[in-house]
PDB file of N, CA and C in Angstrom:
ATOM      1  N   UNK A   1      82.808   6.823 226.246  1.00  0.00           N
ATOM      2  CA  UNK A   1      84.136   6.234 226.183  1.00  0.00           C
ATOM      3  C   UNK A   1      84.801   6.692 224.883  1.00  0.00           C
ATOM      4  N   UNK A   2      86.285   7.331 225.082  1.00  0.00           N
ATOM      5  CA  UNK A   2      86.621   7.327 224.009  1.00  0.00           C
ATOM      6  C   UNK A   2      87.444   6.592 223.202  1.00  0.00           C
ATOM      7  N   UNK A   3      86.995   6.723 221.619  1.00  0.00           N
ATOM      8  CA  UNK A   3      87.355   5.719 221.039  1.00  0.00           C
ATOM      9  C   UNK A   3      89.089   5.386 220.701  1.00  0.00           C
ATOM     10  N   UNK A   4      89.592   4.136 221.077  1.00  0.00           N
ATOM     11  CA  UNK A   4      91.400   4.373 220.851  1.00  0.00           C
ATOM     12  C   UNK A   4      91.542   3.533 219.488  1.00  0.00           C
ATOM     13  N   UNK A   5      91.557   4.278 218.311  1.00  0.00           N
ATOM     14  CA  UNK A   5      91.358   3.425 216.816  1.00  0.00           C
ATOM     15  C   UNK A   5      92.798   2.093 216.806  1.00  0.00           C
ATOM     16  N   UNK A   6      94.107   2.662 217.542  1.00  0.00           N
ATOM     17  CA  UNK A   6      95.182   1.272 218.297  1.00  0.00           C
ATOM     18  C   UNK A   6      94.304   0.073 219.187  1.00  0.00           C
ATOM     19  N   UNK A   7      93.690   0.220 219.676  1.00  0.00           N
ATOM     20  CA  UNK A   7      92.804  -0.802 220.304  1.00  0.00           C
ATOM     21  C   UNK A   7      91.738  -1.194 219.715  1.00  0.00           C
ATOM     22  N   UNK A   8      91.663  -0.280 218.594  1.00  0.00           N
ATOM     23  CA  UNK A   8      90.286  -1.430 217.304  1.00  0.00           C
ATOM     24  C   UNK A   8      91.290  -1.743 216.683  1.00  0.00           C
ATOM     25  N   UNK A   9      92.459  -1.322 216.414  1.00  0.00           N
ATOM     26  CA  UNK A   9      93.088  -2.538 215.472  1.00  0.00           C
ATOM     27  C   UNK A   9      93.838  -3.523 216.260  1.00  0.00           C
ATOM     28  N   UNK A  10      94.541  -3.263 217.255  1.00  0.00           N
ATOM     29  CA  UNK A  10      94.413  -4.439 218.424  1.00  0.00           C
ATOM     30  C   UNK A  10      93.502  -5.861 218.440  1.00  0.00           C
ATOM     31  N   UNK A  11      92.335  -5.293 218.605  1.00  0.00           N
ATOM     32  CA  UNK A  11      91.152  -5.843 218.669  1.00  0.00           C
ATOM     33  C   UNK A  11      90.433  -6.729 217.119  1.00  0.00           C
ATOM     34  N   UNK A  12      90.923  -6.275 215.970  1.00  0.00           N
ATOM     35  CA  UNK A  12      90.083  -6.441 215.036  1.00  0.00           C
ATOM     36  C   UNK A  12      91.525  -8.062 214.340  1.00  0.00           C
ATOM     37  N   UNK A  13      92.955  -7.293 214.832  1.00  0.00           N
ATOM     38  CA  UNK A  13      93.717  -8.533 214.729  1.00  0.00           C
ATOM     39  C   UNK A  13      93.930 -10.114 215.327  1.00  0.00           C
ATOM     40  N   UNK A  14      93.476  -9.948 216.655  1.00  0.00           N
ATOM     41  CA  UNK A  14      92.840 -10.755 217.251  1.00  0.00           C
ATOM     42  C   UNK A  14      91.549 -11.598 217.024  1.00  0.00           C
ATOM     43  N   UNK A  15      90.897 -11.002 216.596  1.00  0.00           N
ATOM     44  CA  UNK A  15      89.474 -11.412 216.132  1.00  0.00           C
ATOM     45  C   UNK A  15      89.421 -11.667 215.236  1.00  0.00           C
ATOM     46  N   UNK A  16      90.763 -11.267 214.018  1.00  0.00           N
ATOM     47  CA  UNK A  16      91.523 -12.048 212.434  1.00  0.00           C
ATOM     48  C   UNK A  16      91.881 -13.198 212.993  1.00  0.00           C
ATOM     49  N   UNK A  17      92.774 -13.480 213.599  1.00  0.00           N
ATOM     50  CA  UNK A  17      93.830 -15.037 214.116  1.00  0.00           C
ATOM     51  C   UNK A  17      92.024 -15.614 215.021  1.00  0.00           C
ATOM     52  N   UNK A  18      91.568 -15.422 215.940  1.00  0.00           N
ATOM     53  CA  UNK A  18      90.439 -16.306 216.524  1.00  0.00           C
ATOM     54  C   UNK A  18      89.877 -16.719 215.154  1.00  0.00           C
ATOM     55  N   UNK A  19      89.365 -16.525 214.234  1.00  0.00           N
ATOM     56  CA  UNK A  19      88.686 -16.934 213.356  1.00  0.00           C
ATOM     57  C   UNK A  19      89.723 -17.353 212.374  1.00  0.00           C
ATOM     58  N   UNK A  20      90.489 -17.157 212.282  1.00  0.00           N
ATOM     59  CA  UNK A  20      91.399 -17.964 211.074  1.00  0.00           C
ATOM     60  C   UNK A  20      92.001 -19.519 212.143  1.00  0.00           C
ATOM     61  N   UNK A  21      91.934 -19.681 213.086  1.00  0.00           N
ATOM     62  CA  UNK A  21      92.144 -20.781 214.305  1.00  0.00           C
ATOM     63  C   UNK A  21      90.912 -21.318 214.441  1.00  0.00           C
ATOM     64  N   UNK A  22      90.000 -20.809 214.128  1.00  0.00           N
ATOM     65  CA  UNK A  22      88.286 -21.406 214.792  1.00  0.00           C
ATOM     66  C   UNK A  22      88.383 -21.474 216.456  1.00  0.00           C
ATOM     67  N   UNK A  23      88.904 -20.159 216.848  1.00  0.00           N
ATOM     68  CA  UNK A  23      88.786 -20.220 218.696  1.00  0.00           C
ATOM     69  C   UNK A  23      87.190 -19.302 218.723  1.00  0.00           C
ATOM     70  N   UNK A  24      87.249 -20.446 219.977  1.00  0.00           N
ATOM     71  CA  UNK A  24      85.657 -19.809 220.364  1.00  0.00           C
ATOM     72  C   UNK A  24      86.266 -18.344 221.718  1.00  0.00           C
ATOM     73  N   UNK A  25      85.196 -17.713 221.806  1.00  0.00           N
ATOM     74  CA  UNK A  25      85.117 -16.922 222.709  1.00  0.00           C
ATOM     75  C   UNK A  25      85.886 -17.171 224.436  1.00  0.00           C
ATOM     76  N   UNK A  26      85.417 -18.892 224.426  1.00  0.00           N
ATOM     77  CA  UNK A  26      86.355 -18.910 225.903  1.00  0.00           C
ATOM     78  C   UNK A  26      87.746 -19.643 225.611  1.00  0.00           C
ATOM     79  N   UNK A  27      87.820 -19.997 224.625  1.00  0.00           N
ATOM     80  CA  UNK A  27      89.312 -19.860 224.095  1.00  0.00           C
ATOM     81  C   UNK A  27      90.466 -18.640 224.103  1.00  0.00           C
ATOM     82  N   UNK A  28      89.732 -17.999 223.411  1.00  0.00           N
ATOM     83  CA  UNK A  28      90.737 -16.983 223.179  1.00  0.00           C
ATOM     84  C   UNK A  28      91.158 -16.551 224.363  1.00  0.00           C
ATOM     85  N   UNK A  29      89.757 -16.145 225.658  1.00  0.00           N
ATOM     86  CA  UNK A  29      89.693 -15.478 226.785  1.00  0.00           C
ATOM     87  C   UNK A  29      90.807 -16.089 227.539  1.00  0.00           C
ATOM     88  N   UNK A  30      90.786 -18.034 227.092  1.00  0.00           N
ATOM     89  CA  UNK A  30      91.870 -18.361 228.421  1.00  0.00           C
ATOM     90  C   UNK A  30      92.938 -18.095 227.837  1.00  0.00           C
ATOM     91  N   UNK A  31      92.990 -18.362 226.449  1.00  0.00           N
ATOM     92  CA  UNK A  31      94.666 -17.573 226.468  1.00  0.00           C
ATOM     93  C   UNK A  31      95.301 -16.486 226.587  1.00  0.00           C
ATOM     94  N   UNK A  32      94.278 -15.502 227.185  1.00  0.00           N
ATOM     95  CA  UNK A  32      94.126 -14.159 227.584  1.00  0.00           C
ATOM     96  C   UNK A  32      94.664 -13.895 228.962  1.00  0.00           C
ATOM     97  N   UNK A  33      93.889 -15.307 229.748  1.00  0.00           N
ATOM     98  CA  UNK A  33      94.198 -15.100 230.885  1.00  0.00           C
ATOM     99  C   UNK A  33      92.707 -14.398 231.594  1.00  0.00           C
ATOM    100  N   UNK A  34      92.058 -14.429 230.730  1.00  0.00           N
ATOM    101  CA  UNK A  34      90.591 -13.507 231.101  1.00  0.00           C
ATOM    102  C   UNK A  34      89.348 -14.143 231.546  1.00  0.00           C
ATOM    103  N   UNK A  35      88.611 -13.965 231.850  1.00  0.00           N
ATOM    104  CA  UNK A  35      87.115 -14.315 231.748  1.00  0.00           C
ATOM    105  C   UNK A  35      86.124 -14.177 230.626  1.00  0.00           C
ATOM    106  N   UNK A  36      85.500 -15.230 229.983  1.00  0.00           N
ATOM    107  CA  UNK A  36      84.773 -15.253 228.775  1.00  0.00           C
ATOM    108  C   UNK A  36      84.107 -13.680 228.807  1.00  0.00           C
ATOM    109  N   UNK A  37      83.272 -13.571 229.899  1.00  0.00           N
ATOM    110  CA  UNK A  37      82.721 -12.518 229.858  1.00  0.00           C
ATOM    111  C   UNK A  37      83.063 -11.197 229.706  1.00  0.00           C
ATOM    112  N   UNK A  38      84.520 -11.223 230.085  1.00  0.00           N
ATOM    113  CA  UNK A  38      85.528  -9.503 230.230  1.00  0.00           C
ATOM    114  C   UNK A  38      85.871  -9.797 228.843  1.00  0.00           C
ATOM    115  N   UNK A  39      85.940 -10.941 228.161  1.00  0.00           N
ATOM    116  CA  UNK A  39      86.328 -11.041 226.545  1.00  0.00           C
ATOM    117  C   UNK A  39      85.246 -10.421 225.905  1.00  0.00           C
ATOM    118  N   UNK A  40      83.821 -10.907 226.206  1.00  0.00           N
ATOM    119  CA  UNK A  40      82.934 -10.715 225.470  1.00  0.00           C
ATOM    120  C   UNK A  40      82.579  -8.789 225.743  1.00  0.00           C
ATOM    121  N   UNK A  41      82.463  -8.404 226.703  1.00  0.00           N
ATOM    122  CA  UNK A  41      82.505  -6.993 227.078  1.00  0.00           C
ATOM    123  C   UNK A  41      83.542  -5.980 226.389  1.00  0.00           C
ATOM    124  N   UNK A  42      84.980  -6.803 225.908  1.00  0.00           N
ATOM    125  CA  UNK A  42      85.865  -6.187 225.378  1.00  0.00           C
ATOM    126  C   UNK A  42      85.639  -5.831 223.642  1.00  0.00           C
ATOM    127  N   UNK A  43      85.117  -7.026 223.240  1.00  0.00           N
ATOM    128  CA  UNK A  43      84.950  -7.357 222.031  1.00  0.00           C
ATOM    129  C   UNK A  43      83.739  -6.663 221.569  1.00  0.00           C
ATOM    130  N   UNK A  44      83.121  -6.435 222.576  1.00  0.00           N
ATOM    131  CA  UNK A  44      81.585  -5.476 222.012  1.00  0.00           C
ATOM    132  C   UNK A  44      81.901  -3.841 222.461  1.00  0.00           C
ATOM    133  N   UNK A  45      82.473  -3.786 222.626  1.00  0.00           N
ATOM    134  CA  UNK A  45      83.169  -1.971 222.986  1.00  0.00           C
ATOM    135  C   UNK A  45      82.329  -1.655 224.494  1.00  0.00           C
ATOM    136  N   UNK A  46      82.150  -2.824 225.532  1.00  0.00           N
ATOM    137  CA  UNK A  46      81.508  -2.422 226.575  1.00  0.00           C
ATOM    138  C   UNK A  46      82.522  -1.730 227.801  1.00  0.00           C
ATOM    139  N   UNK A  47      83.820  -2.574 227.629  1.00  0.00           N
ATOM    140  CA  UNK A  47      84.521  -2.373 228.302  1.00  0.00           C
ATOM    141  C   UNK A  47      86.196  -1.807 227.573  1.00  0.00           C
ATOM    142  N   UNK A  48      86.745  -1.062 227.934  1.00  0.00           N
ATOM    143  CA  UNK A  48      88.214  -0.625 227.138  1.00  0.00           C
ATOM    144  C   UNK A  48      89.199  -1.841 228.024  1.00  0.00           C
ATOM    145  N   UNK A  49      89.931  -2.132 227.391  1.00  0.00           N
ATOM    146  CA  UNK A  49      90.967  -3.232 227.732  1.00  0.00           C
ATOM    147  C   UNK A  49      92.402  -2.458 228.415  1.00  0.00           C
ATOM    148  N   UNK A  50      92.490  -2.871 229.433  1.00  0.00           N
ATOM    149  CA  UNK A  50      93.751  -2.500 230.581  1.00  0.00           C
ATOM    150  C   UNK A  50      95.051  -2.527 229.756  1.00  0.00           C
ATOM    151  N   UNK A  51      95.736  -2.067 230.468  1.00  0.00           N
ATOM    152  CA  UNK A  51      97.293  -2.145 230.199  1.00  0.00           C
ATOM    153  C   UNK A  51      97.469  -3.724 229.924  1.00  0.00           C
ATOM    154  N   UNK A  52      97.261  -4.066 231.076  1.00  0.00           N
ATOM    155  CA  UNK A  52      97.601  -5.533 231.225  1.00  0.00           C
ATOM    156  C   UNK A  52      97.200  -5.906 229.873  1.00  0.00           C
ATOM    157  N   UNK A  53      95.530  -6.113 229.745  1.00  0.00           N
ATOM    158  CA  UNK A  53      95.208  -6.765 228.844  1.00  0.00           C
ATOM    159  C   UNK A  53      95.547  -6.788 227.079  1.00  0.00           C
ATOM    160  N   UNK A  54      95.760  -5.322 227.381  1.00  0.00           N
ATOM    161  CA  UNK A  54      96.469  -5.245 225.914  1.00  0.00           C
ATOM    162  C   UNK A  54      97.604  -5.322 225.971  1.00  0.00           C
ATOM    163  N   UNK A  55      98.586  -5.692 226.642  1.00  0.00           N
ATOM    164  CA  UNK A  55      99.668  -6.215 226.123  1.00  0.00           C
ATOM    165  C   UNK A  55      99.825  -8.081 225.691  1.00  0.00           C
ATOM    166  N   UNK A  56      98.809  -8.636 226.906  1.00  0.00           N
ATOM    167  CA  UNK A  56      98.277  -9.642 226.551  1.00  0.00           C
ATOM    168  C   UNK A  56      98.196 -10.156 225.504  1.00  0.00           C
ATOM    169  N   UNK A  57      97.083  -9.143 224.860  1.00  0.00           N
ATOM    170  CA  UNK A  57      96.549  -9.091 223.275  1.00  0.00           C
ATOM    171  C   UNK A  57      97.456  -9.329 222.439  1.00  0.00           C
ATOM    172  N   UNK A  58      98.623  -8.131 222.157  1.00  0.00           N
ATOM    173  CA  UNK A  58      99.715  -8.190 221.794  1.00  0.00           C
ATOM    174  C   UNK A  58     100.375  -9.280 221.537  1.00  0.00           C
ATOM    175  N   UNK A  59     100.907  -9.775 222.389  1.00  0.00           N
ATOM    176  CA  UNK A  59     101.665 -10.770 222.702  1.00  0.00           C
ATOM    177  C   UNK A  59     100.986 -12.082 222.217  1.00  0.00           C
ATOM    178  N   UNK A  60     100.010 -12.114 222.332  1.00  0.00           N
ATOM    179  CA  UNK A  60      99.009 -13.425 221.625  1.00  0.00           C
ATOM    180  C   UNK A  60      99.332 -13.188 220.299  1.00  0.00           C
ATOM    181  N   UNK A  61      99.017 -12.588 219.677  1.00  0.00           N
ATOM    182  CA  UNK A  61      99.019 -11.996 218.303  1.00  0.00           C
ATOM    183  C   UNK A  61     100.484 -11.659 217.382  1.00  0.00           C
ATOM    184  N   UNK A  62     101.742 -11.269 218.396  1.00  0.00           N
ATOM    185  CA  UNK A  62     103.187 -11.624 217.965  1.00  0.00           C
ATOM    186  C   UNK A  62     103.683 -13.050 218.257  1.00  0.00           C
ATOM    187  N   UNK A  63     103.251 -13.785 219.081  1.00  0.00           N
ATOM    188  CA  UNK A  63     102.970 -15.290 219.004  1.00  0.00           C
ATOM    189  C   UNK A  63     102.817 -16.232 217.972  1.00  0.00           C
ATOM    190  N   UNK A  64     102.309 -15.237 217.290  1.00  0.00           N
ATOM    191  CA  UNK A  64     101.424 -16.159 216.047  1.00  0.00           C
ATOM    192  C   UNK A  64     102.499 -15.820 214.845  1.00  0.00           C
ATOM    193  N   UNK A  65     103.756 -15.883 214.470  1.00  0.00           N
ATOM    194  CA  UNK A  65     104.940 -15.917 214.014  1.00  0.00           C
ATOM    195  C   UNK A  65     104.953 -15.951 212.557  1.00  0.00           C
ATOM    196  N   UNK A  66     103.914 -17.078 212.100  1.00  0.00           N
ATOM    197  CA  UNK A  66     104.399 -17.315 210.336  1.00  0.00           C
ATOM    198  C   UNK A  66     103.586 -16.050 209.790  1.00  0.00           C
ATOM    199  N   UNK A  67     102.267 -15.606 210.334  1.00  0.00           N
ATOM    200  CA  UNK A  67     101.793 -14.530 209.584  1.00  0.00           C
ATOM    201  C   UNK A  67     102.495 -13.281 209.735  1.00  0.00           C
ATOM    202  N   UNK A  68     103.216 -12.934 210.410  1.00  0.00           N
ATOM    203  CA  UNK A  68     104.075 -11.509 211.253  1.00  0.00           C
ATOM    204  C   UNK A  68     105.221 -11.667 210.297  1.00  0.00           C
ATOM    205  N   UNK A  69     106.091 -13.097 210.029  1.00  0.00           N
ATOM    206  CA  UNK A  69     106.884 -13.248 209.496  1.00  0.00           C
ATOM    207  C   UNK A  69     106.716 -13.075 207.705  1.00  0.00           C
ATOM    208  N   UNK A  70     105.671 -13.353 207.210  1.00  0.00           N
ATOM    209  CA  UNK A  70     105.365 -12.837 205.934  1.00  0.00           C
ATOM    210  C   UNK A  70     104.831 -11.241 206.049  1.00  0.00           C
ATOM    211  N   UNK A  71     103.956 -10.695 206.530  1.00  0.00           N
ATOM    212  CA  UNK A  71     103.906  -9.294 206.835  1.00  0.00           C
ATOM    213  C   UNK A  71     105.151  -8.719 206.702  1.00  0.00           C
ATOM    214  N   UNK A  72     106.132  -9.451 207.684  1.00  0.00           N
ATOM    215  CA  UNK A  72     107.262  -8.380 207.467  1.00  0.00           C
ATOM    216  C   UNK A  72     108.572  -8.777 206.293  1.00  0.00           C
ATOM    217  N   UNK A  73     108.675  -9.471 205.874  1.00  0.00           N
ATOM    218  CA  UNK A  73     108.603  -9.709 204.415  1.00  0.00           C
ATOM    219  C   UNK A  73     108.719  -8.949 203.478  1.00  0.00           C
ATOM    220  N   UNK A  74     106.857  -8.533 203.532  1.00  0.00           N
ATOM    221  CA  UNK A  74     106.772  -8.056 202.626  1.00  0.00           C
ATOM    222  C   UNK A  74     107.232  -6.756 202.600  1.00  0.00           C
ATOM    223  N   UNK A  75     107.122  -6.150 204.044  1.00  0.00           N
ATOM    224  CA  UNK A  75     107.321  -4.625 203.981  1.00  0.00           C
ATOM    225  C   UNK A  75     108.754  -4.419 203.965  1.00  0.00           C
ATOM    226  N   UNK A  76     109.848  -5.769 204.505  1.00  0.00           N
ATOM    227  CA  UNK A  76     110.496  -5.134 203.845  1.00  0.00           C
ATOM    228  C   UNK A  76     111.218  -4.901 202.354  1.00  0.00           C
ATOM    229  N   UNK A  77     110.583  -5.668 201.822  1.00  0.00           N
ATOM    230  CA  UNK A  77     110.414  -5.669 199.790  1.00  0.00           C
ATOM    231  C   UNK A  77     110.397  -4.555 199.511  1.00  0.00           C
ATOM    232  N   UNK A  78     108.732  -4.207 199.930  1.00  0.00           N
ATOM    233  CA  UNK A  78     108.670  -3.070 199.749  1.00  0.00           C
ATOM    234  C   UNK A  78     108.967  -1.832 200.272  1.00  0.00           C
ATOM    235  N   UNK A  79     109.989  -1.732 201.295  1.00  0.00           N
ATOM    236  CA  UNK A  79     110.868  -0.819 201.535  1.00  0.00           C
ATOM    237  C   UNK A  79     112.081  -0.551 200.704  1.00  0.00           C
ATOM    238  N   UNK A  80     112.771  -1.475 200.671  1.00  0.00           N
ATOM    239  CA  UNK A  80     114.277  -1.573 199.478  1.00  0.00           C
ATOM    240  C   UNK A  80     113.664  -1.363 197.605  1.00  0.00           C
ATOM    241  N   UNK A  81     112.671  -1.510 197.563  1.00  0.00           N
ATOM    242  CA  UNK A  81     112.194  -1.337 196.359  1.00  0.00           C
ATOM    243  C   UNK A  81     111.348   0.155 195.835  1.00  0.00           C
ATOM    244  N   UNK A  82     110.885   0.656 197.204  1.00  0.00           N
ATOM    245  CA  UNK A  82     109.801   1.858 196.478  1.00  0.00           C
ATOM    246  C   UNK A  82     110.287   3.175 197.643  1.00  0.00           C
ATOM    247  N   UNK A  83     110.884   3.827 196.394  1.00  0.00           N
ATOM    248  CA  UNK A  83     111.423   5.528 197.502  1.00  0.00           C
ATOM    249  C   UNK A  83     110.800   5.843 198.409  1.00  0.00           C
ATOM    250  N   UNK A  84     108.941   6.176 197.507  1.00  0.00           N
ATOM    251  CA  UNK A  84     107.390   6.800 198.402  1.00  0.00           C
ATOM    252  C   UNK A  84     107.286   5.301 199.556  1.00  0.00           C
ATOM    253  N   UNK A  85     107.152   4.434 199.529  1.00  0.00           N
ATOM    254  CA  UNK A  85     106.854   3.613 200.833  1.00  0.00           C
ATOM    255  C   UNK A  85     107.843   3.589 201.927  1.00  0.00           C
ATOM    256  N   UNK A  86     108.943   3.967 201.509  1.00  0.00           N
ATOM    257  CA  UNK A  86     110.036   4.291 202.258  1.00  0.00           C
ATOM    258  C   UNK A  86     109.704   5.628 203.405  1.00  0.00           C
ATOM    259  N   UNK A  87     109.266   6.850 202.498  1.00  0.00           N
ATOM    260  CA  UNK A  87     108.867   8.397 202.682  1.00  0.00           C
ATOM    261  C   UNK A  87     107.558   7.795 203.686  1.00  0.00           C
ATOM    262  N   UNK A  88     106.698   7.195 203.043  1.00  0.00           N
ATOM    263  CA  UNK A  88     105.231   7.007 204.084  1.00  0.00           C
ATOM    264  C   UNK A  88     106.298   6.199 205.001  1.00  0.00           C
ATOM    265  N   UNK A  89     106.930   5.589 205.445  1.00  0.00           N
ATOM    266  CA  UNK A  89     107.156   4.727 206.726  1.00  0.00           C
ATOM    267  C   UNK A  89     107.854   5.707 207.700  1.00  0.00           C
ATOM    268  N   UNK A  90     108.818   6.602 206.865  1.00  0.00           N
ATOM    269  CA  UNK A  90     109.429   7.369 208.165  1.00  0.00           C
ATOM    270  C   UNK A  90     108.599   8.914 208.355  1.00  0.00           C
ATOM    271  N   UNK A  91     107.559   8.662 207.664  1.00  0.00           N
ATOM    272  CA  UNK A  91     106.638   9.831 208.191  1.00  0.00           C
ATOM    273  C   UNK A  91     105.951   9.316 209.149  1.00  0.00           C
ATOM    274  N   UNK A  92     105.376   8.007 208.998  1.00  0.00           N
ATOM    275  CA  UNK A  92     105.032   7.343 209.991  1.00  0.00           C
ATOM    276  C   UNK A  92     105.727   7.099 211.304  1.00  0.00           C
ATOM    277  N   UNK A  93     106.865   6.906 211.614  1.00  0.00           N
ATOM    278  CA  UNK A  93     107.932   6.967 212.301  1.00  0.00           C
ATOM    279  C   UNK A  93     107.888   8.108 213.231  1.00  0.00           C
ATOM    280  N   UNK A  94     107.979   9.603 212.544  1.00  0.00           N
ATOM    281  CA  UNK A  94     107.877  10.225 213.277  1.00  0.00           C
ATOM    282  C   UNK A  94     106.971  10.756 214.037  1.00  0.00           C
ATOM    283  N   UNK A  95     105.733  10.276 213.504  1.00  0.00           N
ATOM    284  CA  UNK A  95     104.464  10.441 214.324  1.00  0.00           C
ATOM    285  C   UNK A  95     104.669   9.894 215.478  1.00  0.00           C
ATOM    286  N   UNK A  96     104.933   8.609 215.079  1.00  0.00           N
ATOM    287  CA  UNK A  96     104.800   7.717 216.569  1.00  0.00           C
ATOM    288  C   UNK A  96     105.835   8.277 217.213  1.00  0.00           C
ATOM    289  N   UNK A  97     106.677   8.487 216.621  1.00  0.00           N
ATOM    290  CA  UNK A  97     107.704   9.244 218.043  1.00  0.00           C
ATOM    291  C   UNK A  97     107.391  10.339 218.652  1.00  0.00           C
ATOM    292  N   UNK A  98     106.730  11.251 218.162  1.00  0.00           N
ATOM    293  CA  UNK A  98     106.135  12.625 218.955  1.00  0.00           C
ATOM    294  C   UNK A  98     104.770  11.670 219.410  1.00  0.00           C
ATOM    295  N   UNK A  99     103.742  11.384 219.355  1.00  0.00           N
ATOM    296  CA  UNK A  99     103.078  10.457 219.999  1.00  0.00           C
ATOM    297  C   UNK A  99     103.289  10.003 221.241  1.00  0.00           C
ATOM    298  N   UNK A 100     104.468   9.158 221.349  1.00  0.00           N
ATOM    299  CA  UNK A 100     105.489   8.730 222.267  1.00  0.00           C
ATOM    300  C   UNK A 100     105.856   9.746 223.117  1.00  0.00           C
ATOM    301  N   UNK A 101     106.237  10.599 222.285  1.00  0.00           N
ATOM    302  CA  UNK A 101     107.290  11.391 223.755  1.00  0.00           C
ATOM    303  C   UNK A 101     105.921  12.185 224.333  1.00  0.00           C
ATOM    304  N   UNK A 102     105.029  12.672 223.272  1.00  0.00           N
ATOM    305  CA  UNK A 102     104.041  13.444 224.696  1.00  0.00           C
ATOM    306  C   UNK A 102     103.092  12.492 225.330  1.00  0.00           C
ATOM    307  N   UNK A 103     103.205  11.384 225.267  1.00  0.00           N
ATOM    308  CA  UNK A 103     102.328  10.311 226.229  1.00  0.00           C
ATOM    309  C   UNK A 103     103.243  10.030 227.059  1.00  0.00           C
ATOM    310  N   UNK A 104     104.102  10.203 227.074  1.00  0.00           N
ATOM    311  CA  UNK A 104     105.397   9.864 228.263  1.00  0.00           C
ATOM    312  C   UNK A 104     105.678  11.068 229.146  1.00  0.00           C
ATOM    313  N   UNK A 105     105.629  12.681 228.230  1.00  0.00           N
ATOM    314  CA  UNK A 105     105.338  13.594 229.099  1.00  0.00           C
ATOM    315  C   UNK A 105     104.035  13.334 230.123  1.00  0.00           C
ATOM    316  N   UNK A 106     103.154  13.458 229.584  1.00  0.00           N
ATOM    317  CA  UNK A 106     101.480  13.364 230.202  1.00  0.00           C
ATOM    318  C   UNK A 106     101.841  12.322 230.980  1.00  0.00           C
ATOM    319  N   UNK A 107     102.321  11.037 231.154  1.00  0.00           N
ATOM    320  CA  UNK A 107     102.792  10.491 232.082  1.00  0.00           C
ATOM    321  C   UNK A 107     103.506  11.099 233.224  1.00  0.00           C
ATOM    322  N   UNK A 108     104.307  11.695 232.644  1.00  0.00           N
ATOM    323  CA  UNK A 108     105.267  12.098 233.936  1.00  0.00           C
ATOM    324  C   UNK A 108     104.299  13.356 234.500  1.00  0.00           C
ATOM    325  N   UNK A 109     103.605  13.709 234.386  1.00  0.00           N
ATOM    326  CA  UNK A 109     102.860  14.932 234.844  1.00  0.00           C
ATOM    327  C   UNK A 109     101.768  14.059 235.980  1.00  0.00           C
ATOM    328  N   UNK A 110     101.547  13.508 235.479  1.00  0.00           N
ATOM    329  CA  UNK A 110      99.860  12.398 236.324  1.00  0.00           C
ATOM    330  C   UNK A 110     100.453  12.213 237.774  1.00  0.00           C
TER     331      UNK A 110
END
């Protein structure tokens, strides 16, 4: 299986908020919408997590508002304040946009 390092950090943010909440394993799963067990398979790299499920994920995790809301905060401080974090964000930017457009090609090809 190959490894999608977006779905370990997916995965590793989720598994930040479950433990900063004290959710157990069939917690998280029902707010997943999942089965303890497809949680537990996900969480041990047995199984890769669906479309579905990772948006799921997602969405659990932009849910969670006051920490997202200081995160972004901060970045944007430190955007209006530092030229180079500015330079790393829209280099970043454009990755994900070529990223984007050839996963959307490769889409349209399938």
């Amino acid at each position: 299986m190959r490894k999608d390092t977006s779905v370990d950090a997916l995965l590793n943010q989720l598994n930040s908020l479950a433990e900063r909440d004290d959710w157990t394993q069939s917690e998280m799963a029902e707010r997943l919408g999942i089965s303890q067990g497809q949680l537990s398979k996900v969480l041990r790299g047995r199984h890769r997590p669906g479309r579905r499920l990772t948006a799921a994920i997602g969405k659990l995790i932009l849910s969670d508002e006051q920490p997202f809301d200081a995160w972004l905060s901060s970045v944007s401080t430190a955007a209006r304040t530092s030229a180079d974090f500015r330079a790393a964000i829209d280099a970043m930017l454009r990755v994900m946009r070529s990223h984007a457009l050839n996963a959307a090609e490769g889409d349209r090809r399938d």
